[in-house]
Every structure is written in structure tokens, then in C-alpha cells.
C-alpha atoms as a PDB file:
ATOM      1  CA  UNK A   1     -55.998 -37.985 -40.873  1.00  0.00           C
ATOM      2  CA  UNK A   2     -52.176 -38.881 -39.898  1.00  0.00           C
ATOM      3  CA  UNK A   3     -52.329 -37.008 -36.934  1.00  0.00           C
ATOM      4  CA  UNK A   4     -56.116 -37.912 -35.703  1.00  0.00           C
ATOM      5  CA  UNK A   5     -55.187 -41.980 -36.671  1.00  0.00           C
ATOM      6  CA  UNK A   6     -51.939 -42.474 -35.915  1.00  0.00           C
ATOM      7  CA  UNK A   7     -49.194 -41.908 -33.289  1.00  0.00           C
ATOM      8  CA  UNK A   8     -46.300 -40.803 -36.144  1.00  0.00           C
ATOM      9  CA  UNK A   9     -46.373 -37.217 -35.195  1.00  0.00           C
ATOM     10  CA  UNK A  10     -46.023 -37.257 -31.269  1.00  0.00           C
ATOM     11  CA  UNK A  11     -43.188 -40.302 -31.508  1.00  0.00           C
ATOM     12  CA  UNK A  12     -41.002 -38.045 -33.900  1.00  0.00           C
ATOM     13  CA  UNK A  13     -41.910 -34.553 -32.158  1.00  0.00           C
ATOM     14  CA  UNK A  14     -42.132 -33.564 -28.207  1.00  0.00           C
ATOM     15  CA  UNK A  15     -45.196 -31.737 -27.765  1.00  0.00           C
ATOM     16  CA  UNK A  16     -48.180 -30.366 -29.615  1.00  0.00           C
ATOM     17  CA  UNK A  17     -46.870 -26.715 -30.674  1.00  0.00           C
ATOM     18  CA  UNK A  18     -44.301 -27.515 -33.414  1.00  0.00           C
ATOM     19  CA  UNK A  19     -46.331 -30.562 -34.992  1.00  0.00           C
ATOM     20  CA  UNK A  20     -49.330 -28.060 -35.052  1.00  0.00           C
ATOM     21  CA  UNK A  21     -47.715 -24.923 -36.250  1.00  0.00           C
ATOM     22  CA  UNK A  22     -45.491 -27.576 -38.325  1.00  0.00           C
ATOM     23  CA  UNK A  23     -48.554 -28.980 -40.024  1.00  0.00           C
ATOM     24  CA  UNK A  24     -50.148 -25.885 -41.293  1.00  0.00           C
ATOM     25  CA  UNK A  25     -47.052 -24.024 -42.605  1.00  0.00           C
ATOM     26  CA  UNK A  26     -44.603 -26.666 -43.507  1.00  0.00           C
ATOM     27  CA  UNK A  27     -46.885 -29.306 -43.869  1.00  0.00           C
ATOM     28  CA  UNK A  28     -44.732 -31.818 -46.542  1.00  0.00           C
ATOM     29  CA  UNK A  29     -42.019 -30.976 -44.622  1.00  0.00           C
ATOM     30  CA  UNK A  30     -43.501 -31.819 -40.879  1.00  0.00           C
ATOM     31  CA  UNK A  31     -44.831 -35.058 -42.698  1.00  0.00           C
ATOM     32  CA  UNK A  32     -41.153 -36.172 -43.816  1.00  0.00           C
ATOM     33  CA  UNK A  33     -39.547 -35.543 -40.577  1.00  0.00           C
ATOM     34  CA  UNK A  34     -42.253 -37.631 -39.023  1.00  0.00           C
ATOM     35  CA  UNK A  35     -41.944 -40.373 -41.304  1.00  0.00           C
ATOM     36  CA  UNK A  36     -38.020 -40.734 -41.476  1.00  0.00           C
ATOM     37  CA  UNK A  37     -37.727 -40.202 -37.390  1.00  0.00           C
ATOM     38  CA  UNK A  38     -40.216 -43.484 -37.652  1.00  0.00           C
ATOM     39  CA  UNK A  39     -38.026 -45.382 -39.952  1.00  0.00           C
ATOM     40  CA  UNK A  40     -36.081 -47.633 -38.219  1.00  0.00           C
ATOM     41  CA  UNK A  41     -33.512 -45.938 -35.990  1.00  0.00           C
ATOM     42  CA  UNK A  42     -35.915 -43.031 -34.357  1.00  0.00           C
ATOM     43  CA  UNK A  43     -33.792 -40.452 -35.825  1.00  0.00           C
ATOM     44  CA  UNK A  44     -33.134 -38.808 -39.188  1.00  0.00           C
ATOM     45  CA  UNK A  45     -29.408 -39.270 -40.203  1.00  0.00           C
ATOM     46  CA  UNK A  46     -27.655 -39.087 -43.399  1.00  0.00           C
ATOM     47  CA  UNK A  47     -29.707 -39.757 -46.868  1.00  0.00           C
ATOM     48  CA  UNK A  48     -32.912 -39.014 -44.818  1.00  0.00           C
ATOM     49  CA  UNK A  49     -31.842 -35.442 -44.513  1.00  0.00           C
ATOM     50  CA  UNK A  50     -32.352 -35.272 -47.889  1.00  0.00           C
ATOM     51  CA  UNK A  51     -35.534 -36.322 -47.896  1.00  0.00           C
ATOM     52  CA  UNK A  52     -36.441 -33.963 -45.562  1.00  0.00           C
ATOM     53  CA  UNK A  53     -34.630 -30.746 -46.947  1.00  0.00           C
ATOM     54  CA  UNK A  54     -36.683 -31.872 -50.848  1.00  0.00           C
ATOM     55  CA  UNK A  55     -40.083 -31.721 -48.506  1.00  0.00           C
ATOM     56  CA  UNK A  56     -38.641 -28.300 -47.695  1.00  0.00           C
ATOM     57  CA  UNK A  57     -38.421 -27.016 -50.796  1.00  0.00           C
ATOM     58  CA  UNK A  58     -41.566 -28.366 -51.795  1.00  0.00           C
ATOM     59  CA  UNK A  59     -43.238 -26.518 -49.276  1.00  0.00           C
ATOM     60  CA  UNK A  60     -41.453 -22.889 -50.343  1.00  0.00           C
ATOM     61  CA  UNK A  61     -42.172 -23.499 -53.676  1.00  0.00           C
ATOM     62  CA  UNK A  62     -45.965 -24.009 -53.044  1.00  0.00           C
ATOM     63  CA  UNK A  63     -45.626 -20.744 -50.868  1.00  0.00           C
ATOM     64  CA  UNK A  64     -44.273 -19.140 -53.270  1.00  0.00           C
ATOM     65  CA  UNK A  65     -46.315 -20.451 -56.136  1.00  0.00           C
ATOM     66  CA  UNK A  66     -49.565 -19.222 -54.330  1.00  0.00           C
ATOM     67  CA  UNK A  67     -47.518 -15.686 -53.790  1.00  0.00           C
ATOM     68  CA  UNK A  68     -47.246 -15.721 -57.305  1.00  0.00           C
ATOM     69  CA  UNK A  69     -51.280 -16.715 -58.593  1.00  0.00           C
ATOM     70  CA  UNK A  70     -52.441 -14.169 -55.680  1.00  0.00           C
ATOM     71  CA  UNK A  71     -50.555 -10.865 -57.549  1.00  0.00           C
ATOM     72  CA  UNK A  72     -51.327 -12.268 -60.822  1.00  0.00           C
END
């Protein structure tokens, strides 16, 4: 819906490819880049790192969560 309704995506990414691939493998992580590039400076410094880098390990641990179910 973020990416159909709103222009958050293309301001913090150039081009479709990352956003896309982005969006379907690292999709918390794609979101929180997008929203702290948006937040006020159009760029992600200090604090919002973090921010981004918890998204990331969000993602791997749903990846690896769904590893987990599918050999159990």
C-alpha cells in the first residue's frame, strides 16, 4: 500500500530495482530506510542507523524463523 499510495520509497531510493527486490526480501528493513531518509534531513545519520540495523535483524530472524518451522 506504501509503495502504490505514497512517494516514501522513490524519495529515499534511486530507481525501482533495490526498492523492489528490497521490499520482498528485506521488507522491515527497506521500510525503515525509507522512513528515516524521510525524516527530516533526507538522510539516515546517527541514532537512525539503529533503527535501521533493528529492522535488519528483524528481517533475519523472520528468515530464519520460517527456516526453522519449514524443517520442523
Amino acid at each position: 500500500m506504501l509503495w502504490l499510495f505514497s512517494d516514501l520509497l522513490g524519495r529515499a531510493f534511486e530507481g525501482w530495482l533495490v526498492p523492489f527486490l528490497g521490499f520482498f526480501l528485506l521488507p522491515w528493513t527497506t521500510l525503515a530506510y525509507a522512513v528515516m531518509w524521510s525524516g527530516g534531513s533526507n538522510g539516515v545519520a546517527g541514532f537512525e542507523w539503529f533503527i535501521v540495523a533493528f529492522a535488519f535483524l528483524i528481517d533475519l530472524g523472520s528468515h530464519a524463523q520460517g527456516g526453522r518451522r519449514r524443517r520442523g
